[in-house]
N, C-alpha and C. Protein backbone atom coordinates (compact mmCIF):
# COMPACT_ATOMS: atom_id res chain seq x y z
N UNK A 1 0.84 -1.18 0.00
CA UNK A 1 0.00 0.00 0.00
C UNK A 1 0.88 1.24 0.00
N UNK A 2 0.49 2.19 -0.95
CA UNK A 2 0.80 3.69 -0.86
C UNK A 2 0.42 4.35 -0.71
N UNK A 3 0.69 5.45 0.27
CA UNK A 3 0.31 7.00 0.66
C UNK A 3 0.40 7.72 -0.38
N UNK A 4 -0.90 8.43 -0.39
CA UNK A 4 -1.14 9.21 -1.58
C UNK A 4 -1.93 10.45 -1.11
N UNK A 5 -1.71 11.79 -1.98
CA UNK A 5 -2.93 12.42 -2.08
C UNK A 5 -3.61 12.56 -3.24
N UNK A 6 -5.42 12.51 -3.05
CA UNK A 6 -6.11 12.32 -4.49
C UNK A 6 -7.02 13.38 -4.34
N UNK A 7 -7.26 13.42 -5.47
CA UNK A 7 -8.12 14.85 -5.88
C UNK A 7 -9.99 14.51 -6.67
N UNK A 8 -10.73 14.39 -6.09
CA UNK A 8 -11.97 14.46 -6.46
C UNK A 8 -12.89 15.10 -6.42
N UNK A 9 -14.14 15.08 -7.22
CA UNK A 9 -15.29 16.07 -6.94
C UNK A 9 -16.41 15.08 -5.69
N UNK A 10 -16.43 16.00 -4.51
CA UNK A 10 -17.48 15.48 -3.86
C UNK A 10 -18.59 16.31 -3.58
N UNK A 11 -19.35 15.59 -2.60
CA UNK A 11 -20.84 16.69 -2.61
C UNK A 11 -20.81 17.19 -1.31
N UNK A 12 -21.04 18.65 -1.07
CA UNK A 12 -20.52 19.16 0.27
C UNK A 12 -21.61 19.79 0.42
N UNK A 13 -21.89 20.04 1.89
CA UNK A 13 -23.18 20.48 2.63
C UNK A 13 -22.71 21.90 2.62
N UNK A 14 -24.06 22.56 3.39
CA UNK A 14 -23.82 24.07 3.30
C UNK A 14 -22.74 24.67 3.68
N UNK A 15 -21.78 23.78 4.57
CA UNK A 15 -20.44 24.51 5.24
C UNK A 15 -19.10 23.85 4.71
N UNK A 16 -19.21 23.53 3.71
CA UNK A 16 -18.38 22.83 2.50
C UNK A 16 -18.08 21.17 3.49
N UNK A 17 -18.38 20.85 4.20
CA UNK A 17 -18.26 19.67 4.31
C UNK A 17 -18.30 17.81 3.79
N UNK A 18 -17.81 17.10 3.43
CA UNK A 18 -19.03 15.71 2.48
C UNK A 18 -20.19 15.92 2.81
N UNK A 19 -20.75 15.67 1.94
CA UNK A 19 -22.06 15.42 2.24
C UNK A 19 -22.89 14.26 1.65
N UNK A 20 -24.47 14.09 1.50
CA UNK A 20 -24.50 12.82 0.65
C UNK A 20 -24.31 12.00 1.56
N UNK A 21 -23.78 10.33 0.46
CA UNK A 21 -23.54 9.15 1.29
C UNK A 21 -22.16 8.97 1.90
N UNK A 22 -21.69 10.47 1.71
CA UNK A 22 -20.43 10.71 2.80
C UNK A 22 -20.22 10.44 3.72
N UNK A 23 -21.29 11.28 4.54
CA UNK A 23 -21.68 11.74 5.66
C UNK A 23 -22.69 10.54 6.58
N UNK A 24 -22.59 11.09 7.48
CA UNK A 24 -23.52 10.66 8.35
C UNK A 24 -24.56 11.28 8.60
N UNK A 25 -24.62 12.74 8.65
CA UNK A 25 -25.51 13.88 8.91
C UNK A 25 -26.19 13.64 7.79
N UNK A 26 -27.79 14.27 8.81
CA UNK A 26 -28.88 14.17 7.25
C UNK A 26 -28.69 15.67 6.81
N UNK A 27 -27.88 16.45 6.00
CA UNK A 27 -28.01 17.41 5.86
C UNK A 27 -28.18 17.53 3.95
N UNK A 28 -28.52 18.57 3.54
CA UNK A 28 -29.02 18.39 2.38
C UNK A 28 -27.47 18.72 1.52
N UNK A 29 -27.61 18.33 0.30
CA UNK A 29 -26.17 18.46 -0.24
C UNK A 29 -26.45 19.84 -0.75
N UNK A 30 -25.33 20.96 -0.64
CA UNK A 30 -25.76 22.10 -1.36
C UNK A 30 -24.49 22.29 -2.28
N UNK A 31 -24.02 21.56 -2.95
CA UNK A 31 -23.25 21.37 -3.98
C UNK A 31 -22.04 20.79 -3.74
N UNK A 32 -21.38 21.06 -5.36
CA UNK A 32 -20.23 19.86 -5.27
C UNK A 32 -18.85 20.97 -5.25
N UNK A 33 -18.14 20.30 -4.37
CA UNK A 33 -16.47 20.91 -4.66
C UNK A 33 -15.13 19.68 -4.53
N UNK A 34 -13.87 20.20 -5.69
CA UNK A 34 -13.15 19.88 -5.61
C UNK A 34 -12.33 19.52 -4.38
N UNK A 35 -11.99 18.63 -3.82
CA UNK A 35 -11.02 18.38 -2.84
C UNK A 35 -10.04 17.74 -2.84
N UNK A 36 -8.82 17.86 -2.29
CA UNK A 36 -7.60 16.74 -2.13
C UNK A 36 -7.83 16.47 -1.04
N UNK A 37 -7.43 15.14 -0.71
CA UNK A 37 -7.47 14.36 0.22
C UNK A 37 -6.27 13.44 0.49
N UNK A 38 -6.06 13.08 1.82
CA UNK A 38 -5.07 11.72 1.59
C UNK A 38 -5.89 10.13 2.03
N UNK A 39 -4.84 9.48 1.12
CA UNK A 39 -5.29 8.08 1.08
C UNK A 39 -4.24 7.42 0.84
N UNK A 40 -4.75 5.76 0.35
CA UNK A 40 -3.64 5.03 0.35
C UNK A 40 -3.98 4.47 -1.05
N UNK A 41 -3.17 3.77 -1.55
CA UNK A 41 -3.22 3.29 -2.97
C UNK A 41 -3.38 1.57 -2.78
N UNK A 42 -4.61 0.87 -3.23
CA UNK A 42 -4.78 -0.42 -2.96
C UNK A 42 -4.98 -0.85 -3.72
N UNK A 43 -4.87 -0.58 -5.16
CA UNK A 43 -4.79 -1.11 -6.56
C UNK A 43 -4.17 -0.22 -7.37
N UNK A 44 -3.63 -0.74 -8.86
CA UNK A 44 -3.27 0.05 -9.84
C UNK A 44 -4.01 -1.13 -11.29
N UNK A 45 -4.42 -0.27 -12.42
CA UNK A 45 -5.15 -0.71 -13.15
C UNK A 45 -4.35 0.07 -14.64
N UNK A 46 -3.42 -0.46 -15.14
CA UNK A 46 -2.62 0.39 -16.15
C UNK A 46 -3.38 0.92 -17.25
N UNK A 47 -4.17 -0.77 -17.29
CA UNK A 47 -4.97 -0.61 -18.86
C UNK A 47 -5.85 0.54 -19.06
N UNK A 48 -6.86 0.79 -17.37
CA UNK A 48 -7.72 2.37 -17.79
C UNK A 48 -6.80 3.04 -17.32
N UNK A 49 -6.04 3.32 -16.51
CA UNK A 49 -5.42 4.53 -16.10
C UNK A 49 -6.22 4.86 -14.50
N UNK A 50 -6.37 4.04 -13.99
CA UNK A 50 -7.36 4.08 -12.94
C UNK A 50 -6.28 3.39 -11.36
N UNK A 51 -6.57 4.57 -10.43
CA UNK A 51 -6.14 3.60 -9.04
C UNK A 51 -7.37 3.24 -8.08
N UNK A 52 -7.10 2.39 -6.94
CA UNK A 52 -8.06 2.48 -6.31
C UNK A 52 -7.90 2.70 -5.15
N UNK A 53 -8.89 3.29 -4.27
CA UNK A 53 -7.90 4.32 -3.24
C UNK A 53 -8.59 4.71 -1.89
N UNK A 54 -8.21 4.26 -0.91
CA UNK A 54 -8.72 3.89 0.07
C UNK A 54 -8.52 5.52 0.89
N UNK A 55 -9.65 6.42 1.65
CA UNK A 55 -9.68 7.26 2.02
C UNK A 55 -9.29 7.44 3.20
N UNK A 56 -8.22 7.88 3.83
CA UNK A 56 -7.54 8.30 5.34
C UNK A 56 -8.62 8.21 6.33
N UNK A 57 -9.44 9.46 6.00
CA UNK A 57 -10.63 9.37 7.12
C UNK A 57 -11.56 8.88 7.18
N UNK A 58 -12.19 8.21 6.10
CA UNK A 58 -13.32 8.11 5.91
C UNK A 58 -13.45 6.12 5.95
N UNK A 59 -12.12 5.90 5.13
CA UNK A 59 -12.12 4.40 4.88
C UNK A 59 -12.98 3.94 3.84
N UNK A 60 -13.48 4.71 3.43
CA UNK A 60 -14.33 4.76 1.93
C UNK A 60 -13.37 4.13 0.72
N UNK A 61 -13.79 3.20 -0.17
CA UNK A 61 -12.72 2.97 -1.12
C UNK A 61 -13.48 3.82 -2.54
N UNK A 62 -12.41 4.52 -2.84
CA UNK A 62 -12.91 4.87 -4.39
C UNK A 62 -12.02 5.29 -5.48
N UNK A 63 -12.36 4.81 -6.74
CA UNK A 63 -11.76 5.03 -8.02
C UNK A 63 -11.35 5.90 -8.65
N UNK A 64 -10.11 6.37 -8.54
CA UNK A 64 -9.75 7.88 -9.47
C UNK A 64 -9.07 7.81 -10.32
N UNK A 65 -8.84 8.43 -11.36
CA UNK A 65 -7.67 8.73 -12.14
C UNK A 65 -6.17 8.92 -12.26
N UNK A 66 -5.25 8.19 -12.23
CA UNK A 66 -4.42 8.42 -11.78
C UNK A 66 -3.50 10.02 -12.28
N UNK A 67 -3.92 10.60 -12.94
CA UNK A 67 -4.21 11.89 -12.93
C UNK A 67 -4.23 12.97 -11.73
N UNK A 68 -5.34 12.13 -10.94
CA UNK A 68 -5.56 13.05 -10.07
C UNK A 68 -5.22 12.37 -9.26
N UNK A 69 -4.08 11.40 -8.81
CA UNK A 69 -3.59 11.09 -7.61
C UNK A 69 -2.19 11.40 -7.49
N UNK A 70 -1.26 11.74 -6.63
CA UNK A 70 0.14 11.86 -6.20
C UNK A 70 0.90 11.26 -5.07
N UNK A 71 1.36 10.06 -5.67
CA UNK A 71 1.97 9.12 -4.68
C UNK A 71 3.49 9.92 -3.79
N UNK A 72 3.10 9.85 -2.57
CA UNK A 72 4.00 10.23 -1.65
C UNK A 72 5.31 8.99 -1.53
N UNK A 73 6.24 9.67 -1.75
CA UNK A 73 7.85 9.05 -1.29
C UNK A 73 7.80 8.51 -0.19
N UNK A 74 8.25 6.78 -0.06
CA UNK A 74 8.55 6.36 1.09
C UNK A 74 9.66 6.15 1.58
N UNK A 75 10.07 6.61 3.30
CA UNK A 75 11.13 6.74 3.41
C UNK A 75 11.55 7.26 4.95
C-alpha cells in the first residue's frame, strides 16, 4: 500500500463539508467541490489509467484517475 494524495469532486453540505452518502448527517447536499485528500493506494489498473484508493478518514474505497492522484515518497 501507498500514501497518496487524491483529488476528487465530492458533494458538500452548506459549510463545505461531504455530504451525501459521505456523511452521516442528514443534511441536504448544497453542492459539489473539488477536494484533495489523503489516502492510500490499494490497486493500480494500467490498462484504464485508474487507481483504487482507500480514504484516510473516511475508509471509503474509491476510483480515481491516476491523474488526479500523487503518490507520496517512502522513506
Amino acid at each position: 500500500m501507498i500514501p497518496c494524495t487524491y483529488t476528487k469532486t465530492f458533494p458538500v453540505d452548506e459549510w463545505g463539508r461531504l455530504g451525501g452518502f459521505y456523511s452521516l448527517a442528514d443534511v441536504p447536499i448544497a453542492g459539489y467541490k473539488e477536494l484533495t485528500r489523503e489516502g492510500t493506494v490499494l490497486a493500480r489498473d494500467r490498462e484504464t489509467q485508474l487507481y483504487e484508493v482507500e480514504d484516510f478518514e473516511t475508509g471509503r474505497v474509491l476510483v480515481v484517475p491516476m491523474n488526479d492522484v500523487v503518490l507520496e515518497e517512502e522513506g
